[in-house]
Protein backbone atom coordinates (compact mmCIF):
# COMPACT_ATOMS: atom_id res chain seq x y z
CA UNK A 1 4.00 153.27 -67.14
CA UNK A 2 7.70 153.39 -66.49
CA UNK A 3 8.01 155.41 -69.86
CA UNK A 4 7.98 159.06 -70.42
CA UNK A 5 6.74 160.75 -73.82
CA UNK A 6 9.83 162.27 -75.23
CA UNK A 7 9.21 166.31 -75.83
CA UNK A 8 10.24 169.30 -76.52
CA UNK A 9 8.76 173.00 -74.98
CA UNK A 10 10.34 176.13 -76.53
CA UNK A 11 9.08 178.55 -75.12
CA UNK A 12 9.88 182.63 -74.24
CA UNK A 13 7.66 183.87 -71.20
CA UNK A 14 7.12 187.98 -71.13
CA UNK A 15 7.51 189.79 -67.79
CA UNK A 16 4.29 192.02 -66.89
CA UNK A 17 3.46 194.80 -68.54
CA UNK A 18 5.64 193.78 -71.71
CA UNK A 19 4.11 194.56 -75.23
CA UNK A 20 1.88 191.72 -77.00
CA UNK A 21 3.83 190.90 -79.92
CA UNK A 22 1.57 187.51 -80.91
CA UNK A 23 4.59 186.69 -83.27
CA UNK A 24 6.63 183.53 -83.32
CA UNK A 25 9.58 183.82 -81.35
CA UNK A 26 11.54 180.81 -83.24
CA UNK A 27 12.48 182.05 -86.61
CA UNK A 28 13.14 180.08 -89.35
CA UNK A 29 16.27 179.45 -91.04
CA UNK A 30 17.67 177.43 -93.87
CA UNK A 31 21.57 177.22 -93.31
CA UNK A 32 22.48 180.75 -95.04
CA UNK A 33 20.17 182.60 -93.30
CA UNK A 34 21.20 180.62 -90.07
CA UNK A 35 24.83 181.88 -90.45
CA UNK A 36 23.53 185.52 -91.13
CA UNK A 37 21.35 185.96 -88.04
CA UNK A 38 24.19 183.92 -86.20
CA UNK A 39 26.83 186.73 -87.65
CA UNK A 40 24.53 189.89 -86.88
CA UNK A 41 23.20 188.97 -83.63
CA UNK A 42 26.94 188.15 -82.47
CA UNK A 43 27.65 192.14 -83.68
CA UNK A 44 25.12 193.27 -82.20
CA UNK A 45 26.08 191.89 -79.03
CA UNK A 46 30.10 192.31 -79.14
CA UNK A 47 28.81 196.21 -79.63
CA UNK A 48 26.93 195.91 -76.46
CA UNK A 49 29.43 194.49 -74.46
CA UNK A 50 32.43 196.80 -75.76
CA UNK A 51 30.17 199.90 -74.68
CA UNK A 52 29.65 198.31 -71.18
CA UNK A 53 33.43 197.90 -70.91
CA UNK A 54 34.09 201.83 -71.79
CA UNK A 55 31.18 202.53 -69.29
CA UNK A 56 32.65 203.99 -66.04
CA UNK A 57 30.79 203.60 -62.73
CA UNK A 58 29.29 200.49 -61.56
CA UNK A 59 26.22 200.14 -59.93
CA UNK A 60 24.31 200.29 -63.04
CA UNK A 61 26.09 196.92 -63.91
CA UNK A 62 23.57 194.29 -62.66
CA UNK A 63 20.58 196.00 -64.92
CA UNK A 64 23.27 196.28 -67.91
CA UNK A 65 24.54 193.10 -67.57
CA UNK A 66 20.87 191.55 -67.32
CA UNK A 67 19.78 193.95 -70.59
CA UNK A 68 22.86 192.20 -71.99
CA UNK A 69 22.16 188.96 -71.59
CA UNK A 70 18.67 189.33 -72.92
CA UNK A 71 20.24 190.08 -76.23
CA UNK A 72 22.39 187.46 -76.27
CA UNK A 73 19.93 184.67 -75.47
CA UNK A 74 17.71 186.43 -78.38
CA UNK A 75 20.30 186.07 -80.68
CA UNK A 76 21.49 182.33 -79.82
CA UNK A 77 18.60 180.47 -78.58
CA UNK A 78 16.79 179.57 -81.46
CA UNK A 79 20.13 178.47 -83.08
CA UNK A 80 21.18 176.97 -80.04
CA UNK A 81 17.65 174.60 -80.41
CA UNK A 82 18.02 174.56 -83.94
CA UNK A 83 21.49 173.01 -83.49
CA UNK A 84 20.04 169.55 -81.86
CA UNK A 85 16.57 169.07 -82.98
CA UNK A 86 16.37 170.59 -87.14
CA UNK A 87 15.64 168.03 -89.44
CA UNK A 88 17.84 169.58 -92.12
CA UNK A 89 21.88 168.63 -91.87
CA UNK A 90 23.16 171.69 -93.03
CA UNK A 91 21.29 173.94 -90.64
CA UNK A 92 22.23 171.83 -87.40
CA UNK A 93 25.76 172.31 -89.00
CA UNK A 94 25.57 176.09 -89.21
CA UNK A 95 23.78 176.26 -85.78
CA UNK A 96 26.80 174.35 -83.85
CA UNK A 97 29.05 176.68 -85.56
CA UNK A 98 26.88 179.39 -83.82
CA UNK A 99 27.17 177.53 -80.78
CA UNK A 100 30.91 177.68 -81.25
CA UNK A 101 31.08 181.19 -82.14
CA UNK A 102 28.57 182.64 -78.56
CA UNK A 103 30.53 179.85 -76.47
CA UNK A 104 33.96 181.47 -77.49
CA UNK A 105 32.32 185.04 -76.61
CA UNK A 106 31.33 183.84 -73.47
CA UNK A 107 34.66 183.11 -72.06
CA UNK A 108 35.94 186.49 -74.19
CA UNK A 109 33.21 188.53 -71.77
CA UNK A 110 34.03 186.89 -68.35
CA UNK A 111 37.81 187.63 -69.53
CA UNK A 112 36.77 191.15 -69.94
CA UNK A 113 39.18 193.39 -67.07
CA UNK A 114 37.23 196.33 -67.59
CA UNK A 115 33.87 194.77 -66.94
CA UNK A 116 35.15 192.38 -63.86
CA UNK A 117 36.37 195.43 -62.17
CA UNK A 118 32.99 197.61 -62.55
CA UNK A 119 31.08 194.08 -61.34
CA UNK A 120 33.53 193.68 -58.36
CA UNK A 121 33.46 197.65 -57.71
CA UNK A 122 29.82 197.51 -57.65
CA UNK A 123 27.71 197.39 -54.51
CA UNK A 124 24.40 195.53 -53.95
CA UNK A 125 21.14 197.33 -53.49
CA UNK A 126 19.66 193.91 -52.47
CA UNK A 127 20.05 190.10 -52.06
CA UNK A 128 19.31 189.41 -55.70
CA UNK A 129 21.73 191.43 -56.72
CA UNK A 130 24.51 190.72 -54.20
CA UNK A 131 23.40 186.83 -55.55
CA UNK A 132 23.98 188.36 -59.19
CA UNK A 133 27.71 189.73 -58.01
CA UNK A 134 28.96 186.65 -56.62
CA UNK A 135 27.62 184.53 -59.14
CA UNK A 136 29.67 186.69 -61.94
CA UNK A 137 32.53 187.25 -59.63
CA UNK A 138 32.96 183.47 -59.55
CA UNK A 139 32.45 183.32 -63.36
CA UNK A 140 35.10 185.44 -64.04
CA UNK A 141 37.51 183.68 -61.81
CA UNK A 142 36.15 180.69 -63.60
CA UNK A 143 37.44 182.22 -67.46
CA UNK A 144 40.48 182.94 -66.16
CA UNK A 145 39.80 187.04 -65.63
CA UNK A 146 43.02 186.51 -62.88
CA UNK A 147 45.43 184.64 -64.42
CA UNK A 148 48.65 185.64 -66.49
CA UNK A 149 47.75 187.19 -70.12
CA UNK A 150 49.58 183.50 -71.44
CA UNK A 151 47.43 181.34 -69.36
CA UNK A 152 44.34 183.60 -69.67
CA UNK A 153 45.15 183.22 -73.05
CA UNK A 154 45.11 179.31 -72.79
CA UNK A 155 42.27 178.83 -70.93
CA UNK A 156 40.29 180.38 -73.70
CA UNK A 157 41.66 178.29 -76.42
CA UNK A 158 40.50 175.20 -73.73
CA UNK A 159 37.22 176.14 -73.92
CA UNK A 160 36.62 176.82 -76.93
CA UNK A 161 38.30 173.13 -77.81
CA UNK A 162 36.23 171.52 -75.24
CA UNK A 163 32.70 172.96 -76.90
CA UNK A 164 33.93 171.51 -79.91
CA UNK A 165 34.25 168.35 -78.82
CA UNK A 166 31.03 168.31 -77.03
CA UNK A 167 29.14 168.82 -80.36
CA UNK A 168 31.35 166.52 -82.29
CA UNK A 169 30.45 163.85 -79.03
CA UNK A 170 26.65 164.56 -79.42
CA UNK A 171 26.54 164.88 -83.08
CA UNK A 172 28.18 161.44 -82.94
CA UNK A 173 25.16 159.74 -81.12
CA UNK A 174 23.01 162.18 -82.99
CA UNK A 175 23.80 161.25 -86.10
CA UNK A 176 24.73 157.19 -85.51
CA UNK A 177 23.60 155.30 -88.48
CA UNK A 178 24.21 152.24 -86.86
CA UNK A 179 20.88 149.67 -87.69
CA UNK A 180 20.59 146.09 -85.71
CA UNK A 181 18.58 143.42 -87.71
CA UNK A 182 16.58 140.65 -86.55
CA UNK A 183 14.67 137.61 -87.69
CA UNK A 184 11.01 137.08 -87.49
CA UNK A 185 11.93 134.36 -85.05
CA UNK A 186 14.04 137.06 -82.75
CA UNK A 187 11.29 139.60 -82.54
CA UNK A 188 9.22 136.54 -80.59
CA UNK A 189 7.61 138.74 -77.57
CA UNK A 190 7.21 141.52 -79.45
CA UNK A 191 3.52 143.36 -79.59
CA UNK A 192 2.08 143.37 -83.26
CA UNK A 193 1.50 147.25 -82.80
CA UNK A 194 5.37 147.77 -82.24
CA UNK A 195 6.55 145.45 -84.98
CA UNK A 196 4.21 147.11 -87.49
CA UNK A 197 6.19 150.52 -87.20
CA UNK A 198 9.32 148.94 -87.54
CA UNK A 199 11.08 148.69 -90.89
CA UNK A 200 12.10 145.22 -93.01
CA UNK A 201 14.57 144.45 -95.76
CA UNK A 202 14.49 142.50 -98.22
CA UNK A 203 14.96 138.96 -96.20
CA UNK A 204 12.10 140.39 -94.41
CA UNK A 205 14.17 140.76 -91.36
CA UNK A 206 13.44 143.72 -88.82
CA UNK A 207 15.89 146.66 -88.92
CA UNK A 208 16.08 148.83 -85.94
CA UNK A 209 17.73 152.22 -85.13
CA UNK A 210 19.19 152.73 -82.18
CA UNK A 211 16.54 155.51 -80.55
CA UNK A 212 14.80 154.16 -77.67
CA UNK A 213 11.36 154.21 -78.77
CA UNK A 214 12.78 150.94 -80.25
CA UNK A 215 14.79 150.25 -78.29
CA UNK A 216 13.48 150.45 -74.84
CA UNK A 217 10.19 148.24 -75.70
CA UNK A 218 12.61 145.35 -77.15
CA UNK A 219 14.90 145.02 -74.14
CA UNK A 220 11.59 144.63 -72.14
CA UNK A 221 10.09 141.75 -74.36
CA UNK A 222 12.13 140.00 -76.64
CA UNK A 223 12.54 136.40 -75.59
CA UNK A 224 16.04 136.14 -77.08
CA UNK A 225 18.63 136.58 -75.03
CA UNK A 226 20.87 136.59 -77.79
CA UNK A 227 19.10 139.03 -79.89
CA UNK A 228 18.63 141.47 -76.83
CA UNK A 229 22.28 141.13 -76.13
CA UNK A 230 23.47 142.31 -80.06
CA UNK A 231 21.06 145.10 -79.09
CA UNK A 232 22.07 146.50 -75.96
CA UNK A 233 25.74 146.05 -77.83
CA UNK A 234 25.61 148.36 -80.42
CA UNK A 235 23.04 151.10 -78.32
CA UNK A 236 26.30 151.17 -75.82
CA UNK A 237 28.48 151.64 -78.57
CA UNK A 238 25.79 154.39 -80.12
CA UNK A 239 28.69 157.49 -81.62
CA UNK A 240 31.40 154.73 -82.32
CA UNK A 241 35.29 154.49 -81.11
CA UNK A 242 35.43 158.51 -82.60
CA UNK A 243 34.01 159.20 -78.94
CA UNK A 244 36.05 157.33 -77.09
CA UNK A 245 38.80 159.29 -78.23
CA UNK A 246 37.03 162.79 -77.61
CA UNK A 247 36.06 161.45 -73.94
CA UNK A 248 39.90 160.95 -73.72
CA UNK A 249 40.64 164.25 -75.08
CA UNK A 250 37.90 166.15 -72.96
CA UNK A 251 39.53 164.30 -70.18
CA UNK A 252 43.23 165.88 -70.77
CA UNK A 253 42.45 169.72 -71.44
CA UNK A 254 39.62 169.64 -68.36
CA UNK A 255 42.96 168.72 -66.60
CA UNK A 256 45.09 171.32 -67.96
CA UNK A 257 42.33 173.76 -67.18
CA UNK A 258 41.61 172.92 -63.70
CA UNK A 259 45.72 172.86 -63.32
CA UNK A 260 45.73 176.37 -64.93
CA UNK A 261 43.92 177.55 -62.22
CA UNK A 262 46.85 175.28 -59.59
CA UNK A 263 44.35 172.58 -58.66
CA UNK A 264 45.27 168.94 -59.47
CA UNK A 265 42.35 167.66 -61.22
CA UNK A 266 39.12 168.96 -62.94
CA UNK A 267 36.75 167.65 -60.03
CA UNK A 268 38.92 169.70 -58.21
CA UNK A 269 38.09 172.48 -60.26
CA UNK A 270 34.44 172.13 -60.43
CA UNK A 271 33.40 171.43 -56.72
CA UNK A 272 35.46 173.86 -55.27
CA UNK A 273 32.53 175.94 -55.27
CA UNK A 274 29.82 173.82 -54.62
CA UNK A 275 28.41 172.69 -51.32
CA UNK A 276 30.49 169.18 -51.67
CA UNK A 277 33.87 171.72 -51.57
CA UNK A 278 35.96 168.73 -52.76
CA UNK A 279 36.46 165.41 -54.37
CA UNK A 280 36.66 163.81 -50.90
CA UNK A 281 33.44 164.46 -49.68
CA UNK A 282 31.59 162.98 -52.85
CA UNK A 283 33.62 160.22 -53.05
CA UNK A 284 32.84 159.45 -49.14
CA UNK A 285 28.90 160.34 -50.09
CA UNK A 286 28.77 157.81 -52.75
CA UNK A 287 30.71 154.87 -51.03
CA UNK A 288 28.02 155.51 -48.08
CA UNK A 289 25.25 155.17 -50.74
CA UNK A 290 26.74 152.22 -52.33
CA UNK A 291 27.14 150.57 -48.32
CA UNK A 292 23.87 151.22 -47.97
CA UNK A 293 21.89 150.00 -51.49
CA UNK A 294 24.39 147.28 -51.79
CA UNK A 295 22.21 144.40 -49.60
CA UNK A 296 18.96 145.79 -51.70
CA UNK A 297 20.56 145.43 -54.95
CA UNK A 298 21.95 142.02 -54.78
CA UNK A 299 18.46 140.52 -53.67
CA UNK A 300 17.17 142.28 -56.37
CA UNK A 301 19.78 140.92 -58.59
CA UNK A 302 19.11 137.06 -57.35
CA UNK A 303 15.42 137.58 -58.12
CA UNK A 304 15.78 138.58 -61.50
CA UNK A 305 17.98 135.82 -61.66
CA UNK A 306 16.13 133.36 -60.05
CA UNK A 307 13.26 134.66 -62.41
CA UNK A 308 15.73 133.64 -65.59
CA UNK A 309 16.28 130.13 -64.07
CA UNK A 310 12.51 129.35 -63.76
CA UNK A 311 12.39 130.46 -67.45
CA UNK A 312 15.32 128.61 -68.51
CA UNK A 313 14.68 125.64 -66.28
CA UNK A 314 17.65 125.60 -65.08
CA UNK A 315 19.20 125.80 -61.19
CA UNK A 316 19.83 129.75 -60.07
CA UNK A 317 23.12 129.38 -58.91
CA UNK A 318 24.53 128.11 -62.65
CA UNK A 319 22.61 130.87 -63.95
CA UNK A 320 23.95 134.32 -65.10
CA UNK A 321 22.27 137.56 -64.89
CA UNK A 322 23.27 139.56 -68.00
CA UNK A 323 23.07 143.78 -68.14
CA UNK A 324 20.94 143.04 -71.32
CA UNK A 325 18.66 140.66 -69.29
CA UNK A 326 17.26 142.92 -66.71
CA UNK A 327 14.81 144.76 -68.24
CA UNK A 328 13.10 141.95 -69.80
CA UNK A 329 12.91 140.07 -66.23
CA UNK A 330 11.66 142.99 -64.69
CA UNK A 331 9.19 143.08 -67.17
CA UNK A 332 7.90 139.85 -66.72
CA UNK A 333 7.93 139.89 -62.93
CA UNK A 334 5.77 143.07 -63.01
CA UNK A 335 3.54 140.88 -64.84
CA UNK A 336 3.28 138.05 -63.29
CA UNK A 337 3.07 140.17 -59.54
CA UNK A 338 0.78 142.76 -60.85
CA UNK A 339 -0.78 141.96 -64.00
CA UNK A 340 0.87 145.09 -66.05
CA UNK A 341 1.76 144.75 -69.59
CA UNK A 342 2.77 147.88 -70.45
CA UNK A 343 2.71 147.05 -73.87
CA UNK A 344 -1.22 146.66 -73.78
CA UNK A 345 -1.16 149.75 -71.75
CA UNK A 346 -0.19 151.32 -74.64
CA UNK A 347 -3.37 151.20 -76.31
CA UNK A 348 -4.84 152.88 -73.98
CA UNK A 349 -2.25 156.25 -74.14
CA UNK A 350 -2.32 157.52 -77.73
CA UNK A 351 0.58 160.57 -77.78
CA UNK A 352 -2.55 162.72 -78.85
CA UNK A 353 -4.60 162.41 -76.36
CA UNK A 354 -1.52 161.87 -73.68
CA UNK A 355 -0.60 165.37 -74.38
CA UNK A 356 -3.94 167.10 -74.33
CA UNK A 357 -3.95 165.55 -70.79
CA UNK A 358 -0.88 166.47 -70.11
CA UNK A 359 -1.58 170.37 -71.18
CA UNK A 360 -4.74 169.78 -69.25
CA UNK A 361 -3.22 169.30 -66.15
CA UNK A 362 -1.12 172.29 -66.53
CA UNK A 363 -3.48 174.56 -67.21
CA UNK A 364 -5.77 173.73 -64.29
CA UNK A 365 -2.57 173.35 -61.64
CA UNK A 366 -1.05 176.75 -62.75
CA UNK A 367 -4.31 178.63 -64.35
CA UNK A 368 -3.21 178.90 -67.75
CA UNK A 369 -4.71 178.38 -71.27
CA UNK A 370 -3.08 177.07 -74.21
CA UNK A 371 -4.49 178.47 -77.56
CA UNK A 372 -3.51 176.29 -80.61
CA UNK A 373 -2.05 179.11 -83.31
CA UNK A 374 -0.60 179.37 -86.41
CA UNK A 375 3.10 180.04 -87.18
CA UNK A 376 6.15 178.89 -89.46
CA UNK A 377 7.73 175.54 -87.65
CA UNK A 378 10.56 173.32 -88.08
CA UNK A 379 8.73 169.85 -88.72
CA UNK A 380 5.25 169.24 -89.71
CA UNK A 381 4.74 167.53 -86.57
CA UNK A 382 5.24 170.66 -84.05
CA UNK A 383 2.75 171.76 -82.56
CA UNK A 384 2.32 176.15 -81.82
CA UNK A 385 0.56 177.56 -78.82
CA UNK A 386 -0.04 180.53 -77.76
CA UNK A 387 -0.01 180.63 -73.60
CA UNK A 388 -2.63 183.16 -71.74
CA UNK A 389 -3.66 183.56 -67.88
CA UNK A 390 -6.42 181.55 -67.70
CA UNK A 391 -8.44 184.89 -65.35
CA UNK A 392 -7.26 187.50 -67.10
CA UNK A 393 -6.51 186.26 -70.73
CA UNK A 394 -3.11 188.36 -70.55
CA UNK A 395 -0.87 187.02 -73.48
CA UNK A 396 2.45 185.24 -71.57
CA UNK A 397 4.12 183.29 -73.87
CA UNK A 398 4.57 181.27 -77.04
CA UNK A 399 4.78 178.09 -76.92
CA UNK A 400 6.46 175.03 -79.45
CA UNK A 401 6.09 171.47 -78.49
CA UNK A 402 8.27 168.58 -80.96
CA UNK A 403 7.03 165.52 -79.75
C-alpha cells in the first residue's frame, strides 16, 4: 500500500544508569496551567543561562551548555507538542505563545557576548565536542552575536516575526474549516467502507474535510473528473489567501535577514554553510535532475493519458491530463497491471492490528519491549507505553503514540 498510517511517538529515552522514574513525562495542561509551566520553566531557564554568562573559564562550557539545554527541552517540549496536536483550542493557543516566548530566547542566548566568547575561548577535549563548538560558533554567527548592537537588535525582532508567522501559516491549514460536498452520484467509485465514515447533510450529500484520510482515497477513485477537480481545488487552497500573504511576508524579512548579514538573498544565507555552499550549485543539481527525469516523466504522463482516453473513448492526443486526474489513473492502471485495489486491501490492515505489527517489528529488530501502562493523556485515543530492553528489562523510555 502506497499509504502510510499517520502517527505520532512522544517519547523521552534515559541515558544508562539514570533513575527509574515510571512517571509520565507529558504533563497535562488545560490553558492556565499551560501558561504557568510555560512562565516558570522559561525562569528557570533565563536563571540558568544568566549564571553561565557570569561564569568565567570555558572548558566547562560544552557539559553546561548540554545541562542547559536539557532544561530547556524539559520545559518546552510538551508545550511545543501540545501546540500542534491538543484537541482543546485554547491550550494549542497558549502552547504557540510558549513557542513564541522559547523561540525569542533562543535567538536572546546565541546573542549572548559573554557566552559566545567562553564557547569560542574554549578548547575541545574530543571530536564531539570540537563538533559541539563549531556547531554553536556557527549559531551564534547565525543570531547575529557579530553584528552592530542596531542590526543585532533587528535580527532578533526578524525572528521572532518570522515564528509568528509560521504558527499563524500552520494554524491556518490546521484549523481550515473549509468542507467540499458531493452528490451520491459524485462519490460513484467510492468503497462502501469509506463512504460510511463520511458525514451527510441534510440533501444527503457527502461533506468532506480537507485531511487526507479523505482526501487521498477520493482522488484515487472517484469517477468524476469534475468532482475530483473541486476537490483537489480547495485541498490546494487548504489555510486560505491569509497565507498567501504570510508566504509573501516570510519572503521579505528572510531577505532583510540574510542582507543583515551582507548576502543578497536568504538561500544565500542558508547554504552558505551547507555542503551545496551556494544557490548556484543547487540550482545546477536540480536542472541536471530535471534533464535527466524529464524523458521518464512525459511517458509516464502520455500513459496516464492514454489511460484517460481509453476511459473516455476518446483519441489521446485531444485528451488532457489534469493534476487532479493522476492519482485516479494511476490507480486504475495498478489495477488493471497488477490486480491491487488498495481499497480492498484495506480490509485486510485494521490500524489495530497494523500497529501491533508495527511495534512488533520494532521490538524484535532493536530488542525492545513495549509494556502498555497507565497515565493521564491528551485524547482518549492515545495510546501509553512504557519501553524496556527486551534482555535486561532496564526501564528506557516512555512512550505516547496519537494515531
Amino acid at each position: 500500500m502506497n499509504r502510510l498510517i499517520p502517527i505520532l511517538f512522544a517519547a523521552v529515552v534515559l541515558p544508562a544508569g539514570a533513575a527509574d522514574p515510571r512517571a509520565p513525562l507529558v504533563p497535562l495542561y488545560d490553558a492556565a496551567g499551560a501558561t504557568r509551566a510555560c512562565d516558570e520553566g522559561l525562569a528557570r531557564v533565563k536563571k540558568t543561562i544568566d549564571a553561565l554568562a557570569a561564569r568565567k573559564g570555558a572548558n566547562a562550557i560544552f557539559a553546561e551548555w548540554n545541562r542547559l539545554f536539557i532544561q530547556i527541552e524539559d520545559a518546552s517540549n510538551a508545550l511545543s507538542l501540545y501546540a500542534t496536536i491538543h484537541p482543546d483550542a485554547a491550550v494549542r493557543a497558549a502552547s504557540e505563545e510558549c513557542d513564541q516566548k522559547f523561540t525569542s530566547l533562543n535567538t536572546e542566548l546565541y546573542q549572548n557576548e559573554k557566552l559566545y566568547a567562553r564557547v569560542k575561548a574554549a578548547v575541545p577535549g574530543n571530536p564531539k565536542q570540537a563538533k559541539l563548538q563549531r556547531d554553536l560558533l556557527q549559531g551564534f554567527e547565525d543570531s547575529g552575536v557579530s553584528l552592530p548592537p542596531d542590526k543585532r537588535a533587528r535580527a532578533k525582532q526578524l525572528a521572532d516575526q518570522m515564528e509568528e508567522l509560521r504558527q499563524a501559516f500552520e494554524r491556518n491549514v490546521r484549523d481550515d474549516p473549509t468542507t467540499v460536498s458531493f452528490t451520491p452520484g459524485e462519490v460513484a467509485g467510492l468503497s462502501e467502507a469509506y463512504l460510511k465514515s463520511k458525514k451527510r447533510d441534510a440533501s444527503g450529500n457527502y461533506v468532506l474535510r480537507l485531511e487526507q484520510p479523505s482526501y487521498g482515497p477520493f482522488m484515487e477513485n472517484a469517477r468524476s473528473e469534475a468532482a475530483r477537480e473541486r476537490y483537489y481545488r480547495a485541498r490546494f487552497n487548504q489555510g486560505g489567501e491569509k497565507n498567501l500573504e504570510i508566504l509573501q511576508k516570510l519572503y521579505e524579512l528572510r531577505r532583510e535577514l540574510a542582507q543583515l548579514h551582507g548576502l543578497p538573498t536568504f538561500a544565500d544565507y542558508v547554504l552558505r554553510r551547507k555542503m551545496a555552499a551556494n544557490p548556484e550549485t543547487v540550482n545546477k543539481f536540480l536542472a541536471d535532475v530535471k534533464a535527466a527525469v524529464e524523458p521518464i516523466e512525459r511517458r509516464e504522463i502520455d500513459e496516464l493519458r492514454a489511460e484517460k482516453a481509453r476511459e473516455l473513448g476518446a483519441d489521446p492526443t485531444a485528451v488532457r491530463l489534469n493534476r487532479w486526474d493522476v492519482a485516479y489513473y494511476q490507480e486504475r492502471i495498478r489495477r488493471a497491471r497488477f490486480d491491487i485495489d488498495q481499497e480492498k486491501l484495506r480490509a485486510y490492515f485494521p490500524s489495530a492490528k497494523a500497529v501491533d505489527f508495527a511495534l512488533l517489528v520494532a521490538e524484535r529488530l532493536y530488542g525492545l519491549r513495549f509494556k502498555p501502562a497507565e497515565s493521564p493523556v491528551w485524547h482518549p485515543e492515545v495510546r501509553y507505553f512504557e519501553l524496556h530492553d527486551a534482555k535486561s528489562g532496564r526501564y528506557l523510555a516512555n512512550v505516547y503514540m496519537d494515531l
